[in-house]
C-alpha atoms as a PDB file:
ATOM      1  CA  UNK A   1      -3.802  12.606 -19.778  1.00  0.00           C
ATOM      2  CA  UNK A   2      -3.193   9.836 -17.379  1.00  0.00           C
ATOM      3  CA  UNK A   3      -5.461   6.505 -18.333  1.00  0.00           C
ATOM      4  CA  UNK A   4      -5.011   3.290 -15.857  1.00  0.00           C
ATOM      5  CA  UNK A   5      -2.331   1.947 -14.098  1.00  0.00           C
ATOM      6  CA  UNK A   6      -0.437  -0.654 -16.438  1.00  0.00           C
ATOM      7  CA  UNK A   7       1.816  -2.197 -13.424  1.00  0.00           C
ATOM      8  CA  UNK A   8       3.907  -1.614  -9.918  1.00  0.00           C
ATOM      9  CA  UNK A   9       7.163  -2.594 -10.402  1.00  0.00           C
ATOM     10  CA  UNK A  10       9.146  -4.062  -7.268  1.00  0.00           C
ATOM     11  CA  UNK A  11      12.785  -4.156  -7.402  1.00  0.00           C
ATOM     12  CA  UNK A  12      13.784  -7.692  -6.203  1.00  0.00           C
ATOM     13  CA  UNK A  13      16.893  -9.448  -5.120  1.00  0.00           C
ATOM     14  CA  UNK A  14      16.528 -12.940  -6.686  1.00  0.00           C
ATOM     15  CA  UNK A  15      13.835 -13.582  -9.954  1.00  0.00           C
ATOM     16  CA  UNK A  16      13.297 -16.802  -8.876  1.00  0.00           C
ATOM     17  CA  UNK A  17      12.380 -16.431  -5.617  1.00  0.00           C
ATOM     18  CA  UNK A  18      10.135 -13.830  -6.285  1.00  0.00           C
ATOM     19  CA  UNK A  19       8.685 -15.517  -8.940  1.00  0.00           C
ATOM     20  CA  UNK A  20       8.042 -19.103  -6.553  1.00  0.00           C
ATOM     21  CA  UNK A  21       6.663 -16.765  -3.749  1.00  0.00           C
ATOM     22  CA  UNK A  22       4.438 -15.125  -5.764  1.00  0.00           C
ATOM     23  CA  UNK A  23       3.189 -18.534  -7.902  1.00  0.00           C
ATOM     24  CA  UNK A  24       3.374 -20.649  -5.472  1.00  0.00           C
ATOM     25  CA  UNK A  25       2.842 -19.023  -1.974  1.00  0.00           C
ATOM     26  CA  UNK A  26      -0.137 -16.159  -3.890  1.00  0.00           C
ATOM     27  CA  UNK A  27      -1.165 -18.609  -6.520  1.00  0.00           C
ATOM     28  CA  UNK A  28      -0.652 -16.100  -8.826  1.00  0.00           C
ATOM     29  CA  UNK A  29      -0.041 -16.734 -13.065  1.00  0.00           C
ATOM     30  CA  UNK A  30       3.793 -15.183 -13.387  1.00  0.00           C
ATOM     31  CA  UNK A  31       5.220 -14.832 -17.051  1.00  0.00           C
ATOM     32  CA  UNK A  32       8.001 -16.011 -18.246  1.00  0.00           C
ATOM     33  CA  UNK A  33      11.598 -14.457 -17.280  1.00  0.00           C
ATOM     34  CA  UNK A  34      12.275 -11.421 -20.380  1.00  0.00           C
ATOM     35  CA  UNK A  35      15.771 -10.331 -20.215  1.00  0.00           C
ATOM     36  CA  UNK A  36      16.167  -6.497 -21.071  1.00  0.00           C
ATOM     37  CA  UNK A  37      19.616  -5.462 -22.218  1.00  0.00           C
ATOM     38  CA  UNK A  38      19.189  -2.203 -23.092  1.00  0.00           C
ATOM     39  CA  UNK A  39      17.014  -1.125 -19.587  1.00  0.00           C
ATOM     40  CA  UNK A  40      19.674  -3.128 -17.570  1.00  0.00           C
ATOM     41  CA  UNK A  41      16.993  -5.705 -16.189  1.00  0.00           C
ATOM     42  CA  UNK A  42      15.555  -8.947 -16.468  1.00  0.00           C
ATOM     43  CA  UNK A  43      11.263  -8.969 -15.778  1.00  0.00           C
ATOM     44  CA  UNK A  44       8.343 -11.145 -14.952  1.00  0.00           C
ATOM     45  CA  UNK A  45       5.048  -9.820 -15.218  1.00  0.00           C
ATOM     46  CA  UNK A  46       1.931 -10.868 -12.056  1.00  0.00           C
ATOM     47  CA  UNK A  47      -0.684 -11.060 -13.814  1.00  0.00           C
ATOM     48  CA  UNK A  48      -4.078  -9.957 -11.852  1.00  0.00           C
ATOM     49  CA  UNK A  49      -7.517  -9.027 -12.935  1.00  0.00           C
ATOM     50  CA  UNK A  50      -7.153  -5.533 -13.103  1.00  0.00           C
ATOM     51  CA  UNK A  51      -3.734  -4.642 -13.024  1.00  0.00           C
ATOM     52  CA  UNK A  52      -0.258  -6.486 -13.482  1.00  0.00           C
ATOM     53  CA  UNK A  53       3.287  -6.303 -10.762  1.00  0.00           C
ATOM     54  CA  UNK A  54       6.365  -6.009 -12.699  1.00  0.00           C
ATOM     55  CA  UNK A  55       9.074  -8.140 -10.702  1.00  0.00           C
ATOM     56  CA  UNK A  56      12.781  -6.400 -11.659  1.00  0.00           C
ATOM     57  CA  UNK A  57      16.333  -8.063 -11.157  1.00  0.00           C
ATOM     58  CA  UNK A  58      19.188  -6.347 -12.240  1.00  0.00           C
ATOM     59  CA  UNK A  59      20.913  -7.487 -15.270  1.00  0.00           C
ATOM     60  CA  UNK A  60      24.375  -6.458 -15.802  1.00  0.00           C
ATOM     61  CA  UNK A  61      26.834  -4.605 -13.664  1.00  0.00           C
ATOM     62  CA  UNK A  62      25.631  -0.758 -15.088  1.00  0.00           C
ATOM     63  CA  UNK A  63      21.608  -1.694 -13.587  1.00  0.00           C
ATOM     64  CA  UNK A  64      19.701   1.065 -11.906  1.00  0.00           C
ATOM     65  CA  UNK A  65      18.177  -1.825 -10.154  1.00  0.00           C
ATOM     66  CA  UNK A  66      21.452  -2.941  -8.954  1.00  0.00           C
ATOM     67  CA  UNK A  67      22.374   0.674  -6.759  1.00  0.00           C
ATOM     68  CA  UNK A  68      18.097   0.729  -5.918  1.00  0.00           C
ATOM     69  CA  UNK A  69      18.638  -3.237  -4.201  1.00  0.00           C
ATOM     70  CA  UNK A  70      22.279  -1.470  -2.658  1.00  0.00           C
ATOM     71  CA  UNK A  71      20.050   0.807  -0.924  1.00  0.00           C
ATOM     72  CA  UNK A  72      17.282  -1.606   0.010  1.00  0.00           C
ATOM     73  CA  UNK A  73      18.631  -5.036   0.114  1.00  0.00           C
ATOM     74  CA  UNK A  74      15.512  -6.900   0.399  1.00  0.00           C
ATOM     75  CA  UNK A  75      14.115  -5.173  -2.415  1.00  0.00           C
ATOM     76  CA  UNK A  76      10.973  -2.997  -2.453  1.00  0.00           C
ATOM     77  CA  UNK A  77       8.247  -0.934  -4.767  1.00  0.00           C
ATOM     78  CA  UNK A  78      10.679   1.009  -7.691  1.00  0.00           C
ATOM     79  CA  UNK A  79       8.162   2.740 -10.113  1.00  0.00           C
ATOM     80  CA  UNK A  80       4.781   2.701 -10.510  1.00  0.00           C
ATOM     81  CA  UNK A  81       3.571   3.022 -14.837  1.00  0.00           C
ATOM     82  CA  UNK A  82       0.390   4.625 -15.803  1.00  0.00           C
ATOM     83  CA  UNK A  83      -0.646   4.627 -19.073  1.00  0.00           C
ATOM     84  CA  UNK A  84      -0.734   7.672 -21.818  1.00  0.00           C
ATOM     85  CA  UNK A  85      -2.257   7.343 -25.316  1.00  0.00           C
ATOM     86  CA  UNK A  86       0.275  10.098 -26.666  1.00  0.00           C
ATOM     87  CA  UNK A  87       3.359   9.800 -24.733  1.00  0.00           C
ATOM     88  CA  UNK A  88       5.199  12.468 -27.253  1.00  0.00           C
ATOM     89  CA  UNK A  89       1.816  15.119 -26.441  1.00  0.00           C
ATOM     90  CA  UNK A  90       2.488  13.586 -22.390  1.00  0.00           C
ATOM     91  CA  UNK A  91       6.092  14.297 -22.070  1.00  0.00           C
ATOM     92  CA  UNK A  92       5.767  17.836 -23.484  1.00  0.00           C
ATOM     93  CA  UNK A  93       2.568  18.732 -21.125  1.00  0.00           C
ATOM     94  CA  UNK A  94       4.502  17.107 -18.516  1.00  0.00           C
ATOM     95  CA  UNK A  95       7.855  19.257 -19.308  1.00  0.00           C
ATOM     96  CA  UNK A  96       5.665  22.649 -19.629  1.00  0.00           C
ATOM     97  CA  UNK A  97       4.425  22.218 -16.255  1.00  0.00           C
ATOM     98  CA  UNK A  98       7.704  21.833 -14.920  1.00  0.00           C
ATOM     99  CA  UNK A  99       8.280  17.851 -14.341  1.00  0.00           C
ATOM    100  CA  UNK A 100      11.526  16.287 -15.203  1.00  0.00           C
ATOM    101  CA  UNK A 101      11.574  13.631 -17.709  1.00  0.00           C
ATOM    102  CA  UNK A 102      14.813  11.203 -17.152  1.00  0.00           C
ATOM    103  CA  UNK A 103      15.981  10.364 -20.625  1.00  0.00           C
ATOM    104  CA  UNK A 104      13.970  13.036 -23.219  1.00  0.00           C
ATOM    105  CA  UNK A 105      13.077  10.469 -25.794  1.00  0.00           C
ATOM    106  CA  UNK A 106      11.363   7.274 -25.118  1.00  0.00           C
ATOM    107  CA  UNK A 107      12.723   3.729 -25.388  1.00  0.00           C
ATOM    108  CA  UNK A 108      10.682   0.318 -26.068  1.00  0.00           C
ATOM    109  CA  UNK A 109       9.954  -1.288 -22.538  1.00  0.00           C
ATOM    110  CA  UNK A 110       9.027  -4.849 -22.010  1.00  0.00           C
ATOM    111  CA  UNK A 111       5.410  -4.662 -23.754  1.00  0.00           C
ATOM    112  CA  UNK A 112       6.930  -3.622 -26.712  1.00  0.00           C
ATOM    113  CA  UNK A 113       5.545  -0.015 -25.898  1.00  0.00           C
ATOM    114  CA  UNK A 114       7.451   3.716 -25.881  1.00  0.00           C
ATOM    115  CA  UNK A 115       8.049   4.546 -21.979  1.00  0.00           C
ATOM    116  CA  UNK A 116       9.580   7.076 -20.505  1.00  0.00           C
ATOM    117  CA  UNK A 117      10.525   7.927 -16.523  1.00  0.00           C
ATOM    118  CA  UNK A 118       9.713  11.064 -14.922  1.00  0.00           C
ATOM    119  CA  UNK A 119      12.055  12.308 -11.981  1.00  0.00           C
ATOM    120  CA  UNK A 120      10.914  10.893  -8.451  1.00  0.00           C
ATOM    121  CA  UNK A 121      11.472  14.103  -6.694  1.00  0.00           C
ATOM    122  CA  UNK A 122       8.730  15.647  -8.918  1.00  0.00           C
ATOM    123  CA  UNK A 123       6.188  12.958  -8.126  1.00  0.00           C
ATOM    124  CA  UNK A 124       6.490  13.111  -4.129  1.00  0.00           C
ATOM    125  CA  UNK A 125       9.422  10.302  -3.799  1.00  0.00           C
ATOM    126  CA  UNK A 126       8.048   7.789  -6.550  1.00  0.00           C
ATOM    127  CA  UNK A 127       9.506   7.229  -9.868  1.00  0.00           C
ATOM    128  CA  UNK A 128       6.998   7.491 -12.809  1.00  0.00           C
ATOM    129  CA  UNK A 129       6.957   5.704 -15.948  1.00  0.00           C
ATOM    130  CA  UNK A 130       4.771   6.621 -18.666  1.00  0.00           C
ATOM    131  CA  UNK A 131       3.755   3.917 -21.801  1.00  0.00           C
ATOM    132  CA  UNK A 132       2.089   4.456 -24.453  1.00  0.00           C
ATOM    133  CA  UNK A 133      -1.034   2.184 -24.916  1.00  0.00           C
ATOM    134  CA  UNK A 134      -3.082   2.342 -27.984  1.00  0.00           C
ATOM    135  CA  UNK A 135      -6.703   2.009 -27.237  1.00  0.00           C
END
């Protein structure tokens, strides 16, 4: 079911000094700053060879990220997205087998893609996201 790892996200404090560290200090190619409304934050993608880090900072006062960097001020590792070629045929294998699937339906995440999050507790203390990747 599962095919590669699309990203790590990490939950940071301040964008821009994650994005500086990461350019500057790594030498690493960063993307350009993609607000998300309707997920509640704003994203830069690392791009590496064979995988990308998702930088998060919350945007607006109702952010998940926001009560995440409450707990853990100096920000830290807050999902970790595989990829799925069905994420409809996922989610229901996934639900069968007794996983909890935050949300039911899947939204659009920042690659233009249908994700959805399964429940951290299921997955041994890390959140899950799931996208859809055609091939």
């Amino acid at each position: 079911m599962l095919g590669r790892v699309n990203h790590i996200a990490l939950a940071v404090p301040n964008l821009e000094v994650a994005i500086a560290r990461y350019r500057d200090s790594l030498g690493a190619t960063v993307s350009v700053p993609q607000p998300l409304p309707e997920h509640g934050v704003t994203v830069v993608f690392v791009v590496f060879d064979n995988t990308k880090v998702e930088l998060l900072e919350p945007l607006g006062e109702n952010s998940t990220i926001a009560g995440f960097l409450a707990k853990n001020p100096d920000g830290g590792m807050h999902h970790i997205c595989y990829e799925v070629t069905d994420i409809i045929a996922a989610r229901d294998q996934l639900k069968a087998a007794g996983a909890r699937v935050l949300g039911g339906e899947p939204r659009i995440g920042a690659h233009g893609n249908p994700v959805l999050f399964l429940h951290p507790k299921d997955f041994f203390g890390t959140l899950i996201e799931l996208e859809e990747v055609r091939a």
